[in-house]
C-alpha atoms as a PDB file:
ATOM      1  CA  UNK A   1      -2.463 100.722 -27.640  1.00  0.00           C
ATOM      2  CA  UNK A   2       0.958 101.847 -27.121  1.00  0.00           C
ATOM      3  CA  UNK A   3       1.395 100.758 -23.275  1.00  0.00           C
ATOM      4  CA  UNK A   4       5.482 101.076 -21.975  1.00  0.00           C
ATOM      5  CA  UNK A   5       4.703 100.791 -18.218  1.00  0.00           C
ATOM      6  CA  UNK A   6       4.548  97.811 -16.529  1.00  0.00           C
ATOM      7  CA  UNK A   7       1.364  96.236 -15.320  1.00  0.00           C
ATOM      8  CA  UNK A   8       1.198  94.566 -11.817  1.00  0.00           C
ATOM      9  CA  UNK A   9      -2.539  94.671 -11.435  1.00  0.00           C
ATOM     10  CA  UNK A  10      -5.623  95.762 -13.157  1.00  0.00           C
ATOM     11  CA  UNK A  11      -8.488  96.945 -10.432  1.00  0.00           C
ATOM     12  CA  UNK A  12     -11.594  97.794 -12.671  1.00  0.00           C
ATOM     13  CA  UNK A  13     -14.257  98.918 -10.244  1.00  0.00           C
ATOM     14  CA  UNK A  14     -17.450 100.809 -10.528  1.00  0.00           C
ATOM     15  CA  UNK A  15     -16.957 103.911  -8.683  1.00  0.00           C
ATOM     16  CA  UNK A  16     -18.338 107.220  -9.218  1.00  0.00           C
ATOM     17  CA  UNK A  17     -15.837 110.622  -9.038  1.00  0.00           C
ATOM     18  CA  UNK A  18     -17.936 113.213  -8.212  1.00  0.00           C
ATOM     19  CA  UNK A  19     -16.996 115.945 -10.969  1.00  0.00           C
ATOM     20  CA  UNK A  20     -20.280 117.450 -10.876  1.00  0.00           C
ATOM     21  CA  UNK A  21     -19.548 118.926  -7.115  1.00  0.00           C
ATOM     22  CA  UNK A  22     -20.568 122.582  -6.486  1.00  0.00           C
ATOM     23  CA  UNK A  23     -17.360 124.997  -6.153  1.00  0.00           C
ATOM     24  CA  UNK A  24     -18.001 124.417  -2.349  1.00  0.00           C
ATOM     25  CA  UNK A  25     -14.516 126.098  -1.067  1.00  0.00           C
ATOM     26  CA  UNK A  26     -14.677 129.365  -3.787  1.00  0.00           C
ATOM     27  CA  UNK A  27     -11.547 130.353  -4.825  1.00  0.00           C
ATOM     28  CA  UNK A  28      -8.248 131.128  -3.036  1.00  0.00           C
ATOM     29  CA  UNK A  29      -6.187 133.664  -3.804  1.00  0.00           C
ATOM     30  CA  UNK A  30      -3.415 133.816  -1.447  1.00  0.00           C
ATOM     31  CA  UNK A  31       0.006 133.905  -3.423  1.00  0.00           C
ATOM     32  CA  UNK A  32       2.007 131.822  -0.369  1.00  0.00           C
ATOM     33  CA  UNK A  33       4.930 130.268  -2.974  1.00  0.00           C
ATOM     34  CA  UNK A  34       5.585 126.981  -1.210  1.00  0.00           C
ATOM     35  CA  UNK A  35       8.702 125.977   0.123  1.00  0.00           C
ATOM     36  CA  UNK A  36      11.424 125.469  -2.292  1.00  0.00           C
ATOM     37  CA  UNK A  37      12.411 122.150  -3.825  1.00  0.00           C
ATOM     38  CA  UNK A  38      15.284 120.261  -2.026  1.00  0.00           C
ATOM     39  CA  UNK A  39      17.422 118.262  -4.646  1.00  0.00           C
ATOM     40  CA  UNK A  40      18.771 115.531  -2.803  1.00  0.00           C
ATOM     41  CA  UNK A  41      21.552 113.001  -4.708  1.00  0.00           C
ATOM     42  CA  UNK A  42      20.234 110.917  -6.961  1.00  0.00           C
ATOM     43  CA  UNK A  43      22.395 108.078  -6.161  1.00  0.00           C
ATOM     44  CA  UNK A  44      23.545 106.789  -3.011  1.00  0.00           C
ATOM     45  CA  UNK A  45      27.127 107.524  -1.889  1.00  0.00           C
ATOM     46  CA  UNK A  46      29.372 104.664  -2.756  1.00  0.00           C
ATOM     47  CA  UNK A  47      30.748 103.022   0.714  1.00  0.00           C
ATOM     48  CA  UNK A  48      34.418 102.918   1.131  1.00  0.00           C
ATOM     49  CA  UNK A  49      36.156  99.435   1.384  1.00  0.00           C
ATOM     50  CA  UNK A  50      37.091  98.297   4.796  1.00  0.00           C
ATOM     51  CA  UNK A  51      40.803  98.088   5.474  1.00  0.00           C
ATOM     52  CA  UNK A  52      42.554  95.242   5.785  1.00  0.00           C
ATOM     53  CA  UNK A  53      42.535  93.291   9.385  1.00  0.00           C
ATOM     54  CA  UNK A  54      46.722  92.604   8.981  1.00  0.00           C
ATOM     55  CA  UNK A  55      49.408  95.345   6.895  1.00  0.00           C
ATOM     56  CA  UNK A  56      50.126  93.789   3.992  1.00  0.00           C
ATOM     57  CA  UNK A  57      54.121  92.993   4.244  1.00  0.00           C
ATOM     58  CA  UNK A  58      54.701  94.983   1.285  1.00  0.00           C
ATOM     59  CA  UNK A  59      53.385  98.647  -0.042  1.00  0.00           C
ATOM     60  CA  UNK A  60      52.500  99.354  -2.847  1.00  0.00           C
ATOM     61  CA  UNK A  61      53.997 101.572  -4.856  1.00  0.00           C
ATOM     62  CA  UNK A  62      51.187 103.097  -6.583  1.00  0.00           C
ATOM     63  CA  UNK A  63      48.045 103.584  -5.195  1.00  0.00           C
ATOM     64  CA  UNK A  64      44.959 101.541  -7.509  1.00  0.00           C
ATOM     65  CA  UNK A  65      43.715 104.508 -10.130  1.00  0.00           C
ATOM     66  CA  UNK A  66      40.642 103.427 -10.447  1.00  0.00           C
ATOM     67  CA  UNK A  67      37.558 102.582  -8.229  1.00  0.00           C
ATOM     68  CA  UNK A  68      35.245  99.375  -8.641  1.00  0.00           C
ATOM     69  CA  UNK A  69      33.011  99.870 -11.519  1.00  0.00           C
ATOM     70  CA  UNK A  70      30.495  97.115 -10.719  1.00  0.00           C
ATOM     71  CA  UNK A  71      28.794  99.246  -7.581  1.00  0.00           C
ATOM     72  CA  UNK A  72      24.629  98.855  -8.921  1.00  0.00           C
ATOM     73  CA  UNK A  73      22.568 101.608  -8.898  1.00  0.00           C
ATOM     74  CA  UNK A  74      19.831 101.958  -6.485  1.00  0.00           C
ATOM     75  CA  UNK A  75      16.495 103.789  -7.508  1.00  0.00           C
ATOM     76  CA  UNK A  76      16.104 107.186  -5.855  1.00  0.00           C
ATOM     77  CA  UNK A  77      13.969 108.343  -3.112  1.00  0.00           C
ATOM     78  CA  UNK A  78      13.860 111.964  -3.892  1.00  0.00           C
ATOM     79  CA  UNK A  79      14.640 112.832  -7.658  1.00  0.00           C
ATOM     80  CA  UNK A  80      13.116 114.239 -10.488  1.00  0.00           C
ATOM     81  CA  UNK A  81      11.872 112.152 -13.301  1.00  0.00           C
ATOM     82  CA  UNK A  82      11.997 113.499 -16.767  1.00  0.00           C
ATOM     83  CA  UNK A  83      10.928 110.606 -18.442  1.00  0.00           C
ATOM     84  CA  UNK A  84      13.588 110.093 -20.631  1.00  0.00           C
ATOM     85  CA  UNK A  85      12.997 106.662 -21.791  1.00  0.00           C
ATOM     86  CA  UNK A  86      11.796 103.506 -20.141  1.00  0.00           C
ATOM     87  CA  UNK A  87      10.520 104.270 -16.706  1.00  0.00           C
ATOM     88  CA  UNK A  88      11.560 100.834 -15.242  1.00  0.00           C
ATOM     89  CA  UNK A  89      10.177 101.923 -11.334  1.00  0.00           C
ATOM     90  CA  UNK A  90       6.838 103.073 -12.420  1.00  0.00           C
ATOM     91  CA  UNK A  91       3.611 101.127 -12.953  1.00  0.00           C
ATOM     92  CA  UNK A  92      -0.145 101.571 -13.962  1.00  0.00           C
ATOM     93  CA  UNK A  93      -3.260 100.438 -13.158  1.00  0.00           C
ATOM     94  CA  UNK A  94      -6.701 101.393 -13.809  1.00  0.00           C
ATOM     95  CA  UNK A  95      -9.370 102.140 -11.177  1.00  0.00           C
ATOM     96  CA  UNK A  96     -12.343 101.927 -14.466  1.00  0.00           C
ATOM     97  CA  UNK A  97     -12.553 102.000 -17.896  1.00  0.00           C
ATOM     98  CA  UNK A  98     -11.084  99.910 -20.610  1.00  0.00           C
ATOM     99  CA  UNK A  99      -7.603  99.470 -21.141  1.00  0.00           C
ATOM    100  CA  UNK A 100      -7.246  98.956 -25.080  1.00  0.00           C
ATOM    101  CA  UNK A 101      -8.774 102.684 -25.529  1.00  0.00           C
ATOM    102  CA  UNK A 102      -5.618 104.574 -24.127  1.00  0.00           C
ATOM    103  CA  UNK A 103      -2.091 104.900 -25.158  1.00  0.00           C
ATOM    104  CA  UNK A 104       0.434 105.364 -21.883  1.00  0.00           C
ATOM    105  CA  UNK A 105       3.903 106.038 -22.814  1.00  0.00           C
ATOM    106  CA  UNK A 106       6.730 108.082 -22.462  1.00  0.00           C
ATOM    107  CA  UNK A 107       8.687 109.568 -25.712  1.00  0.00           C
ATOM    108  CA  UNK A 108      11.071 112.326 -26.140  1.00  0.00           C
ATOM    109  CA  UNK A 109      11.015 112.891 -22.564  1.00  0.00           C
ATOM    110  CA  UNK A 110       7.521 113.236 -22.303  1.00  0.00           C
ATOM    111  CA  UNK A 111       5.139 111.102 -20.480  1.00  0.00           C
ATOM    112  CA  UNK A 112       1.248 111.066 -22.175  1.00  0.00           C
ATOM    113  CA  UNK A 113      -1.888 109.676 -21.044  1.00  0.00           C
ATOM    114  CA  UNK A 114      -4.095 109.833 -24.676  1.00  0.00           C
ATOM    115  CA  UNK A 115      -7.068 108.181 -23.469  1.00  0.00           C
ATOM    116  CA  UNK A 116     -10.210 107.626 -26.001  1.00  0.00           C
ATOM    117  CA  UNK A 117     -12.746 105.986 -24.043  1.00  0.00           C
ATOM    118  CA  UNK A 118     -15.064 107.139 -21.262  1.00  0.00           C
ATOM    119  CA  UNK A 119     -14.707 106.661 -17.907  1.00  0.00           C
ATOM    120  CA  UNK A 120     -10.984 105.709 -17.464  1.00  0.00           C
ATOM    121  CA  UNK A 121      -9.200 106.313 -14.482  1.00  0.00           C
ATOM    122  CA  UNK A 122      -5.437 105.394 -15.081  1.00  0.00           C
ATOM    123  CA  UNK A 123      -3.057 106.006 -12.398  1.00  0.00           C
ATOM    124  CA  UNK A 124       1.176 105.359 -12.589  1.00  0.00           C
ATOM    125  CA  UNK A 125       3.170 104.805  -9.048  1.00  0.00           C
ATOM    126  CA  UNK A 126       6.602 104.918  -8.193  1.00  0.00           C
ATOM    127  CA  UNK A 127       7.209 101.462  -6.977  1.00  0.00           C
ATOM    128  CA  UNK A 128      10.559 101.485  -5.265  1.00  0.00           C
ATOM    129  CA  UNK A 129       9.535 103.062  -1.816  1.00  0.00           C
ATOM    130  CA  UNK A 130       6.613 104.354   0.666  1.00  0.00           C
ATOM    131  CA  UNK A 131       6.733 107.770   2.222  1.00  0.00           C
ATOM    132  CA  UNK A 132       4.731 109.018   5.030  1.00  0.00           C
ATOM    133  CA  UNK A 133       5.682 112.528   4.182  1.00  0.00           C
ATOM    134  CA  UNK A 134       6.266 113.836   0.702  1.00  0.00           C
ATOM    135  CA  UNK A 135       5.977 116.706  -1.750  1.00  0.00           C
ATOM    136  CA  UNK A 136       5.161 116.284  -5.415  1.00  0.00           C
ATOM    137  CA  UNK A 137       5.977 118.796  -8.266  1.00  0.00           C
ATOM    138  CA  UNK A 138       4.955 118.497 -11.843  1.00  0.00           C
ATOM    139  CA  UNK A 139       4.633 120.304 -15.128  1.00  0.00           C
ATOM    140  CA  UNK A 140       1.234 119.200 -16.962  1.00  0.00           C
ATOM    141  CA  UNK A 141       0.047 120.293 -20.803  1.00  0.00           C
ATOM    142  CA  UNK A 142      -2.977 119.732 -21.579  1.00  0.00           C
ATOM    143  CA  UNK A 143      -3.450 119.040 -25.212  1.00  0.00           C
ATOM    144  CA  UNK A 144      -7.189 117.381 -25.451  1.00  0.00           C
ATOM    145  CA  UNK A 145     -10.768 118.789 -23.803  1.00  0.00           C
ATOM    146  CA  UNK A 146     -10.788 120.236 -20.680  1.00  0.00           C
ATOM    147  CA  UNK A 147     -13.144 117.600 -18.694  1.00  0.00           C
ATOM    148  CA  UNK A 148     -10.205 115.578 -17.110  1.00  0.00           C
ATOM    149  CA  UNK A 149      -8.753 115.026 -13.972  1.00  0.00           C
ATOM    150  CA  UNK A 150      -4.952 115.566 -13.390  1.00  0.00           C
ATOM    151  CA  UNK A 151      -4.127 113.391 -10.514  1.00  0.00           C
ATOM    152  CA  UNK A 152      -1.380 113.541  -7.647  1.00  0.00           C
ATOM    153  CA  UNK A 153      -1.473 110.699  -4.765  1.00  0.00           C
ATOM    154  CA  UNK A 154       0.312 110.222  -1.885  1.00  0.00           C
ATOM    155  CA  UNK A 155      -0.103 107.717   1.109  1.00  0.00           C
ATOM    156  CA  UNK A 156      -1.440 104.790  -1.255  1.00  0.00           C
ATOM    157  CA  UNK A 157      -1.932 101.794   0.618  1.00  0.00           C
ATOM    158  CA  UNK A 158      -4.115  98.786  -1.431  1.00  0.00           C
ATOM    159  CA  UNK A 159      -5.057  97.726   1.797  1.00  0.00           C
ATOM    160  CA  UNK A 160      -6.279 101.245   3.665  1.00  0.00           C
ATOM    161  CA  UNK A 161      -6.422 103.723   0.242  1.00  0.00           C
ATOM    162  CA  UNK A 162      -4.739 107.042  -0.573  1.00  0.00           C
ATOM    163  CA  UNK A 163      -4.950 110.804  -0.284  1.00  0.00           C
ATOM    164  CA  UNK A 164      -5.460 112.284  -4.061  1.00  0.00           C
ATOM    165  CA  UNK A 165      -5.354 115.877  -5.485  1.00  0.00           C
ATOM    166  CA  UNK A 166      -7.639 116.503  -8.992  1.00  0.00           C
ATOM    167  CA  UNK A 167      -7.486 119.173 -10.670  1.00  0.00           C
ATOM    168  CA  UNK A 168      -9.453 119.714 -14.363  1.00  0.00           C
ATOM    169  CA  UNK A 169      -8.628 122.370 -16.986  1.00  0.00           C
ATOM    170  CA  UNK A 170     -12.136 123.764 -16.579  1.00  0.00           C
ATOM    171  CA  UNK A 171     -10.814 125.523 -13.404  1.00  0.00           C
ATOM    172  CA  UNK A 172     -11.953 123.004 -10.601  1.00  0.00           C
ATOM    173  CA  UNK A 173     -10.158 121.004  -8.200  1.00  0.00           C
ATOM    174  CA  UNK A 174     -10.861 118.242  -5.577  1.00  0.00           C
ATOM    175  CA  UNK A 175      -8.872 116.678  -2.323  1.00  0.00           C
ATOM    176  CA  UNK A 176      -9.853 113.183  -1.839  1.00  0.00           C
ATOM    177  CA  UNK A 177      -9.323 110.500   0.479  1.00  0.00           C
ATOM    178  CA  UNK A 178     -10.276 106.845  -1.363  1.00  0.00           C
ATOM    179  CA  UNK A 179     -11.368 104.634   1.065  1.00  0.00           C
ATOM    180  CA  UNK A 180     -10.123 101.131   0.276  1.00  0.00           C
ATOM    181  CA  UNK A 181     -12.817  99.639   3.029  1.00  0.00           C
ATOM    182  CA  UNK A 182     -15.638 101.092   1.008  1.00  0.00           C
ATOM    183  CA  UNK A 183     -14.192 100.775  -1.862  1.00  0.00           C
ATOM    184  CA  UNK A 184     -15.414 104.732  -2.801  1.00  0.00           C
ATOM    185  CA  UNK A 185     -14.361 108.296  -3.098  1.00  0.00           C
ATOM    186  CA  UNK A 186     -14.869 110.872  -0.257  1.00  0.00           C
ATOM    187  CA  UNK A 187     -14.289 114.658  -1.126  1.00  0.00           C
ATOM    188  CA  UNK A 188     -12.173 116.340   1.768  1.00  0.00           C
ATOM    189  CA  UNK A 189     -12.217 119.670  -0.171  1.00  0.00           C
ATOM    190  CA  UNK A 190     -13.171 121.233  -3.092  1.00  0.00           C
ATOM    191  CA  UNK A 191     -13.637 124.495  -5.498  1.00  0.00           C
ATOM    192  CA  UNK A 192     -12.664 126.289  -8.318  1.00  0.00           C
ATOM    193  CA  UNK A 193      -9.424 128.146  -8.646  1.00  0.00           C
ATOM    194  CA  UNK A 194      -8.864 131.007 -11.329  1.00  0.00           C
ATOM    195  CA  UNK A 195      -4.960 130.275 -10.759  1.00  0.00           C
ATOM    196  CA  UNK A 196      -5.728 127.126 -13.028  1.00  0.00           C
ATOM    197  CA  UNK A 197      -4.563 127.360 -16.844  1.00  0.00           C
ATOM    198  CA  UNK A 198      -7.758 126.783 -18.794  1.00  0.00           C
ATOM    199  CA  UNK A 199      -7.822 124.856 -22.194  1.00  0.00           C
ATOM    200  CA  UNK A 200      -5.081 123.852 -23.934  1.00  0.00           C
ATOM    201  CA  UNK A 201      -2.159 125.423 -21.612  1.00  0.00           C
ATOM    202  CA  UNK A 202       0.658 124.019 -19.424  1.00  0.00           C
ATOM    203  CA  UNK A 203      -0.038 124.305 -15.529  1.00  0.00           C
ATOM    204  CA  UNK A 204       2.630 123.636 -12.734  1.00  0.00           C
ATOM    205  CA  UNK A 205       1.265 121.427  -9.542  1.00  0.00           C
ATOM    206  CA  UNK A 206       2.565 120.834  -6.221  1.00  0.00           C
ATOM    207  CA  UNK A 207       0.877 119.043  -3.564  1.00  0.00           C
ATOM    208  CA  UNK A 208       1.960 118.294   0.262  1.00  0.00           C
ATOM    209  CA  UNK A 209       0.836 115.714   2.268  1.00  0.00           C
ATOM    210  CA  UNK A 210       2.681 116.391   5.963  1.00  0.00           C
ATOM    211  CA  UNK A 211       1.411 114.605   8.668  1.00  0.00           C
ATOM    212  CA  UNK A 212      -2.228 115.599   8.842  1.00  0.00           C
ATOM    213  CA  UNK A 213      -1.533 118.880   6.537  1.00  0.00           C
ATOM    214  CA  UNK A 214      -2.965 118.278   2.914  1.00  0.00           C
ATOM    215  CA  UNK A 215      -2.029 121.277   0.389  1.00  0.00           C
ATOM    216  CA  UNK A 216      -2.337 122.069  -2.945  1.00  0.00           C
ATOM    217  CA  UNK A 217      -0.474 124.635  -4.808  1.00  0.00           C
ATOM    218  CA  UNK A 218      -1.175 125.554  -8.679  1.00  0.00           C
ATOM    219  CA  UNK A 219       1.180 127.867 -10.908  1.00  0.00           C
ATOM    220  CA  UNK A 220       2.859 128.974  -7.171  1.00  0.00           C
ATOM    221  CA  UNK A 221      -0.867 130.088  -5.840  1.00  0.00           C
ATOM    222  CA  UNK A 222      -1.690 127.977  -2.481  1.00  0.00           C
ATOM    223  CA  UNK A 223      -5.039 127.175  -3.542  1.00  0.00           C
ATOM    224  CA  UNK A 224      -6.258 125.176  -0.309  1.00  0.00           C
ATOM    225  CA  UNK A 225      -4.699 123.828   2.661  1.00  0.00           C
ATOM    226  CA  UNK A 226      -6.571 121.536   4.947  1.00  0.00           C
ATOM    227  CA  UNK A 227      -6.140 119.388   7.909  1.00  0.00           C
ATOM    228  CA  UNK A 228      -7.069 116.097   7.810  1.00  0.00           C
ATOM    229  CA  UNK A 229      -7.922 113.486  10.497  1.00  0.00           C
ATOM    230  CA  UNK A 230     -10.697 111.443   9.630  1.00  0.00           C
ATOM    231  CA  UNK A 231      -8.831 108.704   7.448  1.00  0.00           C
ATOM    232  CA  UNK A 232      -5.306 109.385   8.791  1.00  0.00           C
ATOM    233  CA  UNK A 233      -3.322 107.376   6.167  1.00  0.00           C
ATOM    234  CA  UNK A 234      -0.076 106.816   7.378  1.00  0.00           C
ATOM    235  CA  UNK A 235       1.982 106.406   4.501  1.00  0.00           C
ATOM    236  CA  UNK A 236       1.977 104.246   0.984  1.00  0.00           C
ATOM    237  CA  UNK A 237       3.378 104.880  -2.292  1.00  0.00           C
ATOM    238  CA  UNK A 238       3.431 108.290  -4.429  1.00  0.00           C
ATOM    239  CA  UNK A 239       2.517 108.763  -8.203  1.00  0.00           C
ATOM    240  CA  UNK A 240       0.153 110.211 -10.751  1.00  0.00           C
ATOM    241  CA  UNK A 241      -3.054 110.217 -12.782  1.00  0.00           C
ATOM    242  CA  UNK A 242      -5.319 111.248 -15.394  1.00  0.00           C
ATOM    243  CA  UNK A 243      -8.987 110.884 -16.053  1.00  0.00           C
ATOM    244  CA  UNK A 244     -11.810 110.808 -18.800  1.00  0.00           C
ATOM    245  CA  UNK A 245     -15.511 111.275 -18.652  1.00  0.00           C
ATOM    246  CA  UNK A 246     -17.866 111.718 -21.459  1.00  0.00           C
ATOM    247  CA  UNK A 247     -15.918 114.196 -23.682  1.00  0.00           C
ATOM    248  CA  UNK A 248     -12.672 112.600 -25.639  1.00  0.00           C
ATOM    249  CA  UNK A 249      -9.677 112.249 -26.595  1.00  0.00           C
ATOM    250  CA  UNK A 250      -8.235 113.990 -23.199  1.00  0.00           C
ATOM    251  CA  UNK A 251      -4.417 113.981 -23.973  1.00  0.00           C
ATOM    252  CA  UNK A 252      -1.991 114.957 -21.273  1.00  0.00           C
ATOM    253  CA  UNK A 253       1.291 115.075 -21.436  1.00  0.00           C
ATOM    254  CA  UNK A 254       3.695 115.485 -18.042  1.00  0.00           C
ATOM    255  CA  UNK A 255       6.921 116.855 -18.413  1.00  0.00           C
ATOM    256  CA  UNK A 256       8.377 116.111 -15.230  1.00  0.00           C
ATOM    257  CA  UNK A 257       7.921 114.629 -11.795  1.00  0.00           C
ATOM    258  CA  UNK A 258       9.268 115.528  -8.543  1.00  0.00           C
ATOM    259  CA  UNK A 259       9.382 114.066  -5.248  1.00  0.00           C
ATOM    260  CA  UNK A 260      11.050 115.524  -2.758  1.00  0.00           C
ATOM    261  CA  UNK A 261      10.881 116.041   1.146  1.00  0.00           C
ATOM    262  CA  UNK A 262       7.801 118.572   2.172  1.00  0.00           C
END
């Protein structure tokens, strides 16, 4: 095990993701790109000194050449993580399934779930901040089987739960609300999608949750959009996820991650 993520809890809990649904919503084909990404700063502007409450009795002749060099960095709200490295702000947990049987990592600017048992549900958030409204991009290659769940949350809240967007490699896809007072899974939407890369292939994601919109995009088709009242999470933390069932190794590798305002 080959774990380089940070651990602040581990909730094992015996829940149920209903992969076996029916393609209840067909397929949709509308080719809608959605909106384009908005790259704000990474960093936050540095904040000029305040001047002086009494002139100084002499000038200066030369004005300082340099600025302060000891300004710390503060982690992003919107930016795109490449995974170059140690990801400091992220952390995992696992919803089932046992945590020596799965490798989580990044390397070479990759970040790969290779999980080898059944049944694990491992999910990474960005810690720093809670959104109420965001937009997630991400690149995804599958390199294992193609029963797995690629994950997107927004709105997670330990206390209330999260909205989450699966999609598998055999060409289905869910919207989920988990429901933190029932400690279960409720499917909002779901269906099959032909705009999803089968087997071993890369696929590109995006997902919106905007107030009570929930939509998911896949390789710039707008698969569904729904709206959704019934849970109304407010906001919570963002992040990602993969998931095994009965069919291993599923290896997926992410090759970037971007938040950014819907």
């Amino acid at each position: 095990m080959k774990i380089r993520i940070s651990l602040p809890f581990i909730g094992l809990a015996g829940l149920i993701l209903l992969v076996g649904l029916a393609c209840g919503g067909g397929t949709t084909t509308t080719t809608t790109q959605p909106p384009a990404i908005q790259n704000p700063p990474t960093q936050p502007p540095v904040q000029a000194t305040e001047p002086p409450t009494q002139a100084p009795t002499e000038q200066p002749t030369e004005p300082p050449t340099e600025a302060p060099t000891d300004t710390p960095a503060e982690a992003p709200a919107y930016f795109t993580e490449e995974f170059d490295g140690e990801i400091p702000n992220w952390s995992y947990f696992l919803m089932k399934g046992d945590e020596t049987k799965m490798d989580l990592g990044t390397d070479n600017g990759i970040l790969t779930f290779d999980l080898n048992g059944e049944d694990q549900w491992v999910y990474i958030m960005y810690d720093p901040y809670t959104y109420s409204d965001i937009r997630i991009d991400a690149r995804v290659e599958n390199r294992g089987f193609n029963t797995n769940n690629v994950s997107m949350i927004c709105r997670y809240d330990k206390k209330y739960g999260w909205y989450e967007f699966n999609v598998a490699n055999n060409g289905l896809y869910w919207i989920l609300a988990y429901d933190e007072t029932i400690k279960d899974y409720q499917t909002l939407f779901n269906g099959g999608s032909t705009a999803i890369h089968s087997g071993k292939d890369i696929n590109e994601y995006t997902t919106i949750c905007s107030g009570t919109t929930l939509a998911l995009y896949i390789n710039g088709v707008e698969v569904r959009t729904i709206t959704e009242k019934r849970f109304a999470f407010r906001d919570g933390k963002a992040g990602i996820g993969v998931s095994s069932f009965d069919v291993l190794p599923i290896i997926v590798e992410w090759d970037y991650v971007t938040f950014s305002e819907p």
